[in-house]
Protein backbone atom coordinates (compact mmCIF):
# COMPACT_ATOMS: atom_id res chain seq x y z
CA UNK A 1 -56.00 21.19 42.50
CA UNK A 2 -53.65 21.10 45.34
CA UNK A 3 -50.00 20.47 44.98
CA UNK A 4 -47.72 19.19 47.33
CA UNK A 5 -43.97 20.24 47.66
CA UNK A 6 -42.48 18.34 49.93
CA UNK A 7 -45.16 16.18 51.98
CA UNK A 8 -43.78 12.33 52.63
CA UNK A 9 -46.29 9.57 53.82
CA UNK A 10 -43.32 8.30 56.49
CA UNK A 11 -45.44 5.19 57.81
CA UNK A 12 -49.11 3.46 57.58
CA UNK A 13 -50.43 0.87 59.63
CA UNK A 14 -53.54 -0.64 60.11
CA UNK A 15 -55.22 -3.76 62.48
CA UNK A 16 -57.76 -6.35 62.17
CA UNK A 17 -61.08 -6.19 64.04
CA UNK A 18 -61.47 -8.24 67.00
CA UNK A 19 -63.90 -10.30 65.15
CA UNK A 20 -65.55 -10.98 61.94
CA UNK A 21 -69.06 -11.36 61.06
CA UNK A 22 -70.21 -13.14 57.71
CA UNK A 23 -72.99 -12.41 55.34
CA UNK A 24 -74.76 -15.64 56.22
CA UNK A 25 -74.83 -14.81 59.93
CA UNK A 26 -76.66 -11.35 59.56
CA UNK A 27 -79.36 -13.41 57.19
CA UNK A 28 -79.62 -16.02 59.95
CA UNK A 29 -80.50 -13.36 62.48
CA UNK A 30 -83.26 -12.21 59.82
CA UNK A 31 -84.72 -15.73 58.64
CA UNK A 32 -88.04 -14.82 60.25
CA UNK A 33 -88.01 -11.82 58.24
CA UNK A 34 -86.41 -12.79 55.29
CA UNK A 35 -89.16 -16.02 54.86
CA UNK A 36 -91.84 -13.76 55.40
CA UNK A 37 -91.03 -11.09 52.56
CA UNK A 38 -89.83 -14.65 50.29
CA UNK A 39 -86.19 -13.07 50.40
CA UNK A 40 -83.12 -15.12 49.19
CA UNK A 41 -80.66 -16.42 51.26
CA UNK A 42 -76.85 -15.59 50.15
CA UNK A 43 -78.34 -11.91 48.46
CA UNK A 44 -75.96 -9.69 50.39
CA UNK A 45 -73.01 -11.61 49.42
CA UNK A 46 -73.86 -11.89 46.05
CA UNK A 47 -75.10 -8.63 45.23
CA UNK A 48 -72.34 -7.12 47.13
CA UNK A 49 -69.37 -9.44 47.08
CA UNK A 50 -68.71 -8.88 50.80
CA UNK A 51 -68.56 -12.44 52.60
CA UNK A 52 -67.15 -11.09 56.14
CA UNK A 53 -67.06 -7.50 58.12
CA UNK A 54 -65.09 -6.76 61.30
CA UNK A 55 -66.48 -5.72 64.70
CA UNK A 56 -64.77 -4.11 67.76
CA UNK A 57 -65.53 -4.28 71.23
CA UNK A 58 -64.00 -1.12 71.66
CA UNK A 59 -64.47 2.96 71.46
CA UNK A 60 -63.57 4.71 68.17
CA UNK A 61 -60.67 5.96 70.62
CA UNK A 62 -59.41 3.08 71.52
CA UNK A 63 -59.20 1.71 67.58
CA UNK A 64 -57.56 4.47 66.92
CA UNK A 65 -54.81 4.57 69.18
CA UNK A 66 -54.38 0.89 68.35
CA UNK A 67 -53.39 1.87 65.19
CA UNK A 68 -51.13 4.81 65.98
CA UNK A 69 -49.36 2.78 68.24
CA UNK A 70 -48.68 -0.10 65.78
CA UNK A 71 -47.36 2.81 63.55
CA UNK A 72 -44.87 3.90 66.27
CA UNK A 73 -43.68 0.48 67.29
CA UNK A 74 -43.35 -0.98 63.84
CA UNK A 75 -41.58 2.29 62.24
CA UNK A 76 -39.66 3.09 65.88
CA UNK A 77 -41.02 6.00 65.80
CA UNK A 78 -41.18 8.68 68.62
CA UNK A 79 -44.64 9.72 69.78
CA UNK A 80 -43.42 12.86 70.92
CA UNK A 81 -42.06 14.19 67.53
CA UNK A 82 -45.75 14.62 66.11
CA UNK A 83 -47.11 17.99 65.43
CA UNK A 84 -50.52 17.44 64.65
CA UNK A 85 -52.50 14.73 65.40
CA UNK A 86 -56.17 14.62 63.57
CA UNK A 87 -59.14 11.83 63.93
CA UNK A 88 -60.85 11.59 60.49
CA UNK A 89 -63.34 8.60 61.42
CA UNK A 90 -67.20 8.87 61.15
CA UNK A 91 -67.25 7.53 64.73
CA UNK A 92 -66.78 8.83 67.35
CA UNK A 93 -66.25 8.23 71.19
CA UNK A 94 -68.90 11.07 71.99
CA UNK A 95 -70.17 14.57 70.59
CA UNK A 96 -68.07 16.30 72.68
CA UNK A 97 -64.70 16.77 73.58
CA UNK A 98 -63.13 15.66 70.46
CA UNK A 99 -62.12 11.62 70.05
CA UNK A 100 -58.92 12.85 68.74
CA UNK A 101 -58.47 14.17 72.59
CA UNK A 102 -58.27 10.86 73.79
CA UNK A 103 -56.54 9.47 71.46
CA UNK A 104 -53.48 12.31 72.23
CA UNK A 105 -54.01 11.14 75.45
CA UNK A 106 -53.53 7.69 75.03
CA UNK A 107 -50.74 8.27 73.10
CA UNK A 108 -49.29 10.95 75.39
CA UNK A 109 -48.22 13.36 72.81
CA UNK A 110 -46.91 16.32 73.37
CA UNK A 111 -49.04 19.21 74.46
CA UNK A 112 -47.76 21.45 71.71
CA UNK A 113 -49.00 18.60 69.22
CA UNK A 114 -52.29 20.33 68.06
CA UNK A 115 -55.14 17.64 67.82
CA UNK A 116 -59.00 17.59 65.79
CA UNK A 117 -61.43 15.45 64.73
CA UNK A 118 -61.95 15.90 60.95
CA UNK A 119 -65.63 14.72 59.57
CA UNK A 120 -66.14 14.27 56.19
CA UNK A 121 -67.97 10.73 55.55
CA UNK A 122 -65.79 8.21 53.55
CA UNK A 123 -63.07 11.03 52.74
CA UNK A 124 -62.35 11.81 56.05
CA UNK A 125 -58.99 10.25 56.01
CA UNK A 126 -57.99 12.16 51.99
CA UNK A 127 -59.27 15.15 53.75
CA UNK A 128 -57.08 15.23 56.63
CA UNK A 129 -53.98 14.53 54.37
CA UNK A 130 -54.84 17.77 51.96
CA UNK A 131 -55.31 19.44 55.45
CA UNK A 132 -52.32 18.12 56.74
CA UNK A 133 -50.04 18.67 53.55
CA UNK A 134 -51.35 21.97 53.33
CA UNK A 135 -49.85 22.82 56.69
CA UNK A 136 -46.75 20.83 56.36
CA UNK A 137 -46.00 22.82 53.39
CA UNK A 138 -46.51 25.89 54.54
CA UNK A 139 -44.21 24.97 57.14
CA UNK A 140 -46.74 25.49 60.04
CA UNK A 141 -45.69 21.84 60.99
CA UNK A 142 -43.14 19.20 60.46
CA UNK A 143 -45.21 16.23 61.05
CA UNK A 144 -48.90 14.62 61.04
CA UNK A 145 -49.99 11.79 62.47
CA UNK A 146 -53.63 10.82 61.07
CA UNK A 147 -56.07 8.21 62.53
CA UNK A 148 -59.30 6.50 62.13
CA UNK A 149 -61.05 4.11 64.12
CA UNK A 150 -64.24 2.78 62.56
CA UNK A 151 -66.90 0.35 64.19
CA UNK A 152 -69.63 -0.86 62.78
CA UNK A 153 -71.21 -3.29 65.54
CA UNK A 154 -73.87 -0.28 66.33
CA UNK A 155 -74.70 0.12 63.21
CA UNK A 156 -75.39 -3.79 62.72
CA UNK A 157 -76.89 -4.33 65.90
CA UNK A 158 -79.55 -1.58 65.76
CA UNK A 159 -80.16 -2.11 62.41
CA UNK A 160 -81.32 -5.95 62.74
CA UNK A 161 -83.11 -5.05 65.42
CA UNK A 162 -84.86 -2.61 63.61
CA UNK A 163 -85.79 -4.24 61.21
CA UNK A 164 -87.25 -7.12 63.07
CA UNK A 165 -89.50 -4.64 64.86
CA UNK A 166 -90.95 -2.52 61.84
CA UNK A 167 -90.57 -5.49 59.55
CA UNK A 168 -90.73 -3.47 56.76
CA UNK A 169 -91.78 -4.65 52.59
CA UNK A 170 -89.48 -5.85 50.06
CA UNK A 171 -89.37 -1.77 48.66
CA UNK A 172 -88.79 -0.27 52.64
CA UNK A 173 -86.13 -2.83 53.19
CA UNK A 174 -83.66 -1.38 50.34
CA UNK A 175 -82.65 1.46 52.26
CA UNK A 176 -81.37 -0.49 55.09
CA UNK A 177 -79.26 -2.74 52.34
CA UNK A 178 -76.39 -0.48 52.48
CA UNK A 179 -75.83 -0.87 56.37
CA UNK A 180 -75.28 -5.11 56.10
CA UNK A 181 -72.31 -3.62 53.91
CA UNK A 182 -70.51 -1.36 56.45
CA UNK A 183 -67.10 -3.10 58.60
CA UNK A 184 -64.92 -1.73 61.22
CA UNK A 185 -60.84 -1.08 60.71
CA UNK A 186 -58.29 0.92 62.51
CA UNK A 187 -55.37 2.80 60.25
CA UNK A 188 -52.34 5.06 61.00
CA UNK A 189 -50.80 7.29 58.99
CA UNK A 190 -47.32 9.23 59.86
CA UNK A 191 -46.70 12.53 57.08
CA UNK A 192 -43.71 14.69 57.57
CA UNK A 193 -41.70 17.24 55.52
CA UNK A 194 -38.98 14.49 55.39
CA UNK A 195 -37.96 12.10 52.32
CA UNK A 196 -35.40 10.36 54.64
CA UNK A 197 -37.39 7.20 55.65
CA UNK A 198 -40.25 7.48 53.93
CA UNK A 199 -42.30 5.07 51.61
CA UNK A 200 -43.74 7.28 49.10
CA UNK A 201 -44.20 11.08 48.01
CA UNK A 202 -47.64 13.05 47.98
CA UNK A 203 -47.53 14.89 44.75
CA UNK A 204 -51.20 16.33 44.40
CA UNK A 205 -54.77 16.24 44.85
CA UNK A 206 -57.66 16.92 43.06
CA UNK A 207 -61.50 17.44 45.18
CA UNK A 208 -65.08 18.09 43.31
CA UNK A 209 -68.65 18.43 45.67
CA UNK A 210 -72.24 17.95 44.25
CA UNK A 211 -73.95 18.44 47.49
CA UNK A 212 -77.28 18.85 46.10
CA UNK A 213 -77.64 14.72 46.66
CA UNK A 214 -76.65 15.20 49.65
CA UNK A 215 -79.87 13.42 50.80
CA UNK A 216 -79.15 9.92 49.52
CA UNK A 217 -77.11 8.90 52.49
CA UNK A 218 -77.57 9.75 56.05
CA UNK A 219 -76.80 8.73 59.37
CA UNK A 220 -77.75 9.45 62.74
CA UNK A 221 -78.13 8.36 66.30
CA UNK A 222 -75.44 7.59 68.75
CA UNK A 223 -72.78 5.23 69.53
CA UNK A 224 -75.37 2.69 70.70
CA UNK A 225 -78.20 3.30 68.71
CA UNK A 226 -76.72 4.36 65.31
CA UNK A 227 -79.42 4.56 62.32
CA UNK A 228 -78.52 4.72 58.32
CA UNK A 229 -80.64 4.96 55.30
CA UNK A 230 -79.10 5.06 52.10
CA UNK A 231 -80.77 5.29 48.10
CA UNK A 232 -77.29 3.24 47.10
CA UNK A 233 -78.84 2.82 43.32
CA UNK A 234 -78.52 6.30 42.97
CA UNK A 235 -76.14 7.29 45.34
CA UNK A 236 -73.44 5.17 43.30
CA UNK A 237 -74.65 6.25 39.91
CA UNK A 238 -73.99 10.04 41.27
CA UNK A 239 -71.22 9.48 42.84
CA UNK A 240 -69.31 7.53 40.15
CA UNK A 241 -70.79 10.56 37.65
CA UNK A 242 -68.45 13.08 40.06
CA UNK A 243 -66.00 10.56 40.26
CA UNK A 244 -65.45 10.63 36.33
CA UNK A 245 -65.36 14.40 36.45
CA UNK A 246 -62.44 14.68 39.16
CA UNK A 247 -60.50 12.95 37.21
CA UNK A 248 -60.85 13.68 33.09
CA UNK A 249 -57.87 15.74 33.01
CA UNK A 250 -55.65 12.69 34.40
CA UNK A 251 -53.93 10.13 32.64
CA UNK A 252 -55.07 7.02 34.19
CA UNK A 253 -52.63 4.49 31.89
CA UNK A 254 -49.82 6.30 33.86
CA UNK A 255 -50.14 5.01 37.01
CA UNK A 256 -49.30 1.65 38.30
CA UNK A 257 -51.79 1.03 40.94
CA UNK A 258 -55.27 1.95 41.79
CA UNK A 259 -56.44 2.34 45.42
CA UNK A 260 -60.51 3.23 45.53
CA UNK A 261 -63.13 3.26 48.64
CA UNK A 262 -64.08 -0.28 49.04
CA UNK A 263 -68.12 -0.25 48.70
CA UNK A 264 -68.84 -3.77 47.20
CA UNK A 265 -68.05 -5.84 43.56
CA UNK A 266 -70.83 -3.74 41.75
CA UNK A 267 -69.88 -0.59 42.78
CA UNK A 268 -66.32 -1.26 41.87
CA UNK A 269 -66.68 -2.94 38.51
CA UNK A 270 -69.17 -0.23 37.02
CA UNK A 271 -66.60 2.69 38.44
CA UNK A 272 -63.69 1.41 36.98
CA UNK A 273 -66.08 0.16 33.41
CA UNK A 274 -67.72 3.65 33.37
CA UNK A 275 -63.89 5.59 34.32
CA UNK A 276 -61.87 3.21 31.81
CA UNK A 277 -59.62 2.00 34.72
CA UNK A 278 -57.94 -1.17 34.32
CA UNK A 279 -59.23 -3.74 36.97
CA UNK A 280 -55.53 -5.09 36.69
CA UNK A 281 -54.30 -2.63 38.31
CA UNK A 282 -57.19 -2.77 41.53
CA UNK A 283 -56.62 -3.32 45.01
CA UNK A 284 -59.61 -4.88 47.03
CA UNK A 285 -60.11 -5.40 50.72
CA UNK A 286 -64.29 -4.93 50.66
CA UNK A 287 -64.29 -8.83 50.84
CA UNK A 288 -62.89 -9.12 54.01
CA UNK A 289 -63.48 -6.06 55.66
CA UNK A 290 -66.51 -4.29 54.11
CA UNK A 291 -66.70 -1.01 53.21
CA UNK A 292 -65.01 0.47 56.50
CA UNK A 293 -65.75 4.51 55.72
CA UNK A 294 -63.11 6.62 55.92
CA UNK A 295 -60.85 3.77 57.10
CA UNK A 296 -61.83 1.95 53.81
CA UNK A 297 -59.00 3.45 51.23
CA UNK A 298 -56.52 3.73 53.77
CA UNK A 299 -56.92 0.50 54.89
CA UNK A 300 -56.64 -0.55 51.33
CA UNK A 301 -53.58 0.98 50.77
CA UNK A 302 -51.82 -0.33 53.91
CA UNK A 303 -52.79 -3.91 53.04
CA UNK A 304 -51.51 -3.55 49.39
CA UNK A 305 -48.41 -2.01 51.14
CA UNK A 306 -47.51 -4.92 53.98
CA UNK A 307 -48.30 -6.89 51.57
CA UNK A 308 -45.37 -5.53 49.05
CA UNK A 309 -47.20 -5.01 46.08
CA UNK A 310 -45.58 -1.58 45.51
CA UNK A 311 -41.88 -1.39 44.33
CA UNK A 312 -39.71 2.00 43.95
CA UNK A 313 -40.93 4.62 41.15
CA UNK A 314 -44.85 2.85 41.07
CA UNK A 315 -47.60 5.68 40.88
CA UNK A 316 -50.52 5.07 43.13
CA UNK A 317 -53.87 6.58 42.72
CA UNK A 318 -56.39 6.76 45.31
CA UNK A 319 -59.69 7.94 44.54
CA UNK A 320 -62.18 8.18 47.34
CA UNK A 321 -66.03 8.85 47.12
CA UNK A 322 -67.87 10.06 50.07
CA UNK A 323 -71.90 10.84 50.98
CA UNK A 324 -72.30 14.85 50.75
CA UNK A 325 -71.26 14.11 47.74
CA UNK A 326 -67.67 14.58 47.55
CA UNK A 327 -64.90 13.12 45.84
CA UNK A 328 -61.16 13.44 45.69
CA UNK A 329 -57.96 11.86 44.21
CA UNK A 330 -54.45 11.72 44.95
CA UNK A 331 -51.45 10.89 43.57
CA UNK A 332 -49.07 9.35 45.18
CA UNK A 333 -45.11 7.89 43.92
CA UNK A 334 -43.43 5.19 45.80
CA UNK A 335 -40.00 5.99 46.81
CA UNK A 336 -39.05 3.15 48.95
């Protein structure tokens, strides 16, 4: 357990893909394949609840920044004032330098303003607020600014073009499924030490690993040739197993809002079935947006929040499951 004294999400912002891709137009660009294995037509929405995912024509980098600057223009806030500046996304701009270099280039923050990429799958945004909060805190730092920029046009490119190459059977074809699921968002987040302006406090976190199924989902390639295979049967009956251990000593009836990764309808309705949540309480973007990594909860939670559906003294959980396996929750209180 980690608790936070006096960490303040100031600001979150997030913006839409430059375009959207539906479920109908990936199975268009595999009819030939789909005929030939006697596949049906509408299974990815239906199975998934996903009609459209988002698609930039643009570096992880570039999302990012995007994002931060949205942040800093809507919230008038001063670049220059960050301390720390960490990337969080699964993609990146290269393998090396860091994408959170050019993105404190972009920006032009300050050269004291430390900077990182932080990799951790879907949690890579939850991770770099404990990180964050931790330093903050300790009083290392007064503020954070924490980005992701996710894109998955790669992904879906190489992938259907895969797949019309090997043209694999109806049993070879599952492991693909999961990558017809994956969007593309950019989100901002602004922590400081401060409760003067901000929206909400950080009160704690909670983390569990099971890394021995660490094996049902990975990914590899490059930017332009990215490739995923994923067991998501199992990898969401595991991962909603951890998920109900991270959080048996909370009590979920006291909070006011839920704000989970965004993998599909199935996913969501056995977690919150199998955790006792109450799907009145949900927030979904997954529809729109797809799951969107570690951009998905914090994308989430931005919508919910432009969108006004918190009011002073709500509680907010956000529970995020990532491959590796990892999971984590946080609780958050809305002050403004």
């Amino acid at each position: 357990m980690i608790n936070f004294e006096n960490v303040y999400l100031h600001s979150i912002a997030h913006i839409e893909p430059d375009r959207f891709i539906s479920s109908d137009d990936i199975e268009k660009e595999l009819s030939s394949l789909y005929n030939e294995l006697k596949l049906p037509f509408g299974r990815i929405e239906m199975q998934t609840g996903i009609n459209t995912r988002g698609v930039f024509d643009l570096l992880p980098s570039e999302i990012a920044t995007r994002a931060a600057q949205k942040l800093f223009v809507d919230n008038d806030f001063n670049p220059r004032k960050v301390d720390l500046l960490i990337h969080g996304s699964v993609c990146r701009d290269m393998l090396e330098p860091s994408t959170a270099s050019f993105i404190h280039q972009n920006l032009e923050l300050k050269s004291e303003c430390l900077s990182f990429d932080l990799s951790n799958a879907c949690l890579g945004v939850v991770s770099a607020i404990n990180t964050a909060g931790k330093m903050i805190d300790s009083g290392a730092i007064e503020s954070a600014l924490i980005v992701t920029g996710e894109n998955s046009k790669a992904l879906l490119e190489s992938t259907i073009k895969n797949l019309l190459k090997i043209k694999p059977n109806r049993k070879e074809i599952k492991k693909y499924f999961a990558n017809f699921t994956i969007g593309s968002a950019g989100v901002a987040l602004l922590l400081t030490n401060k409760k003067e302006n901000a929206i909400a406090k950080i009160n704690s976190s909670y983390n569990l690993s099971q890394t021995k199924v660490a094996h049902l989902c990975r990914g590899n390639g490059d930017m332009n040739n990215l490739v995923m295979e994923t067991d998501s049967e199992t990898l969401m009956i595991e991962g909603i197993k951890l998920a109900k251990e991270t959080v048996k000593d909370i009590e979920l009836a006291s909070f006011d809002h839920f704000i989970c990764h965004q993998v599909g309808v199935m996913h969501r309705n056995y977690l919150y079935k199998e955790l006792g949540m109450s799907l009145d309480k949900d927030h979904t973007t997954f529809d729109k947006y797809g799951n969107t990594g570690s951009a998905a909860l914090p994308l989430t939670l931005s919508d919910a929040f432009h969108k006004n559906k918190f009011k002073k003294g709500d509680k907010v959980l956000l529970l995020g499951i990532g491959s590796g396996l990892h999971t984590s929750t946080m609780e958050m209180k809305w002050i403004n």
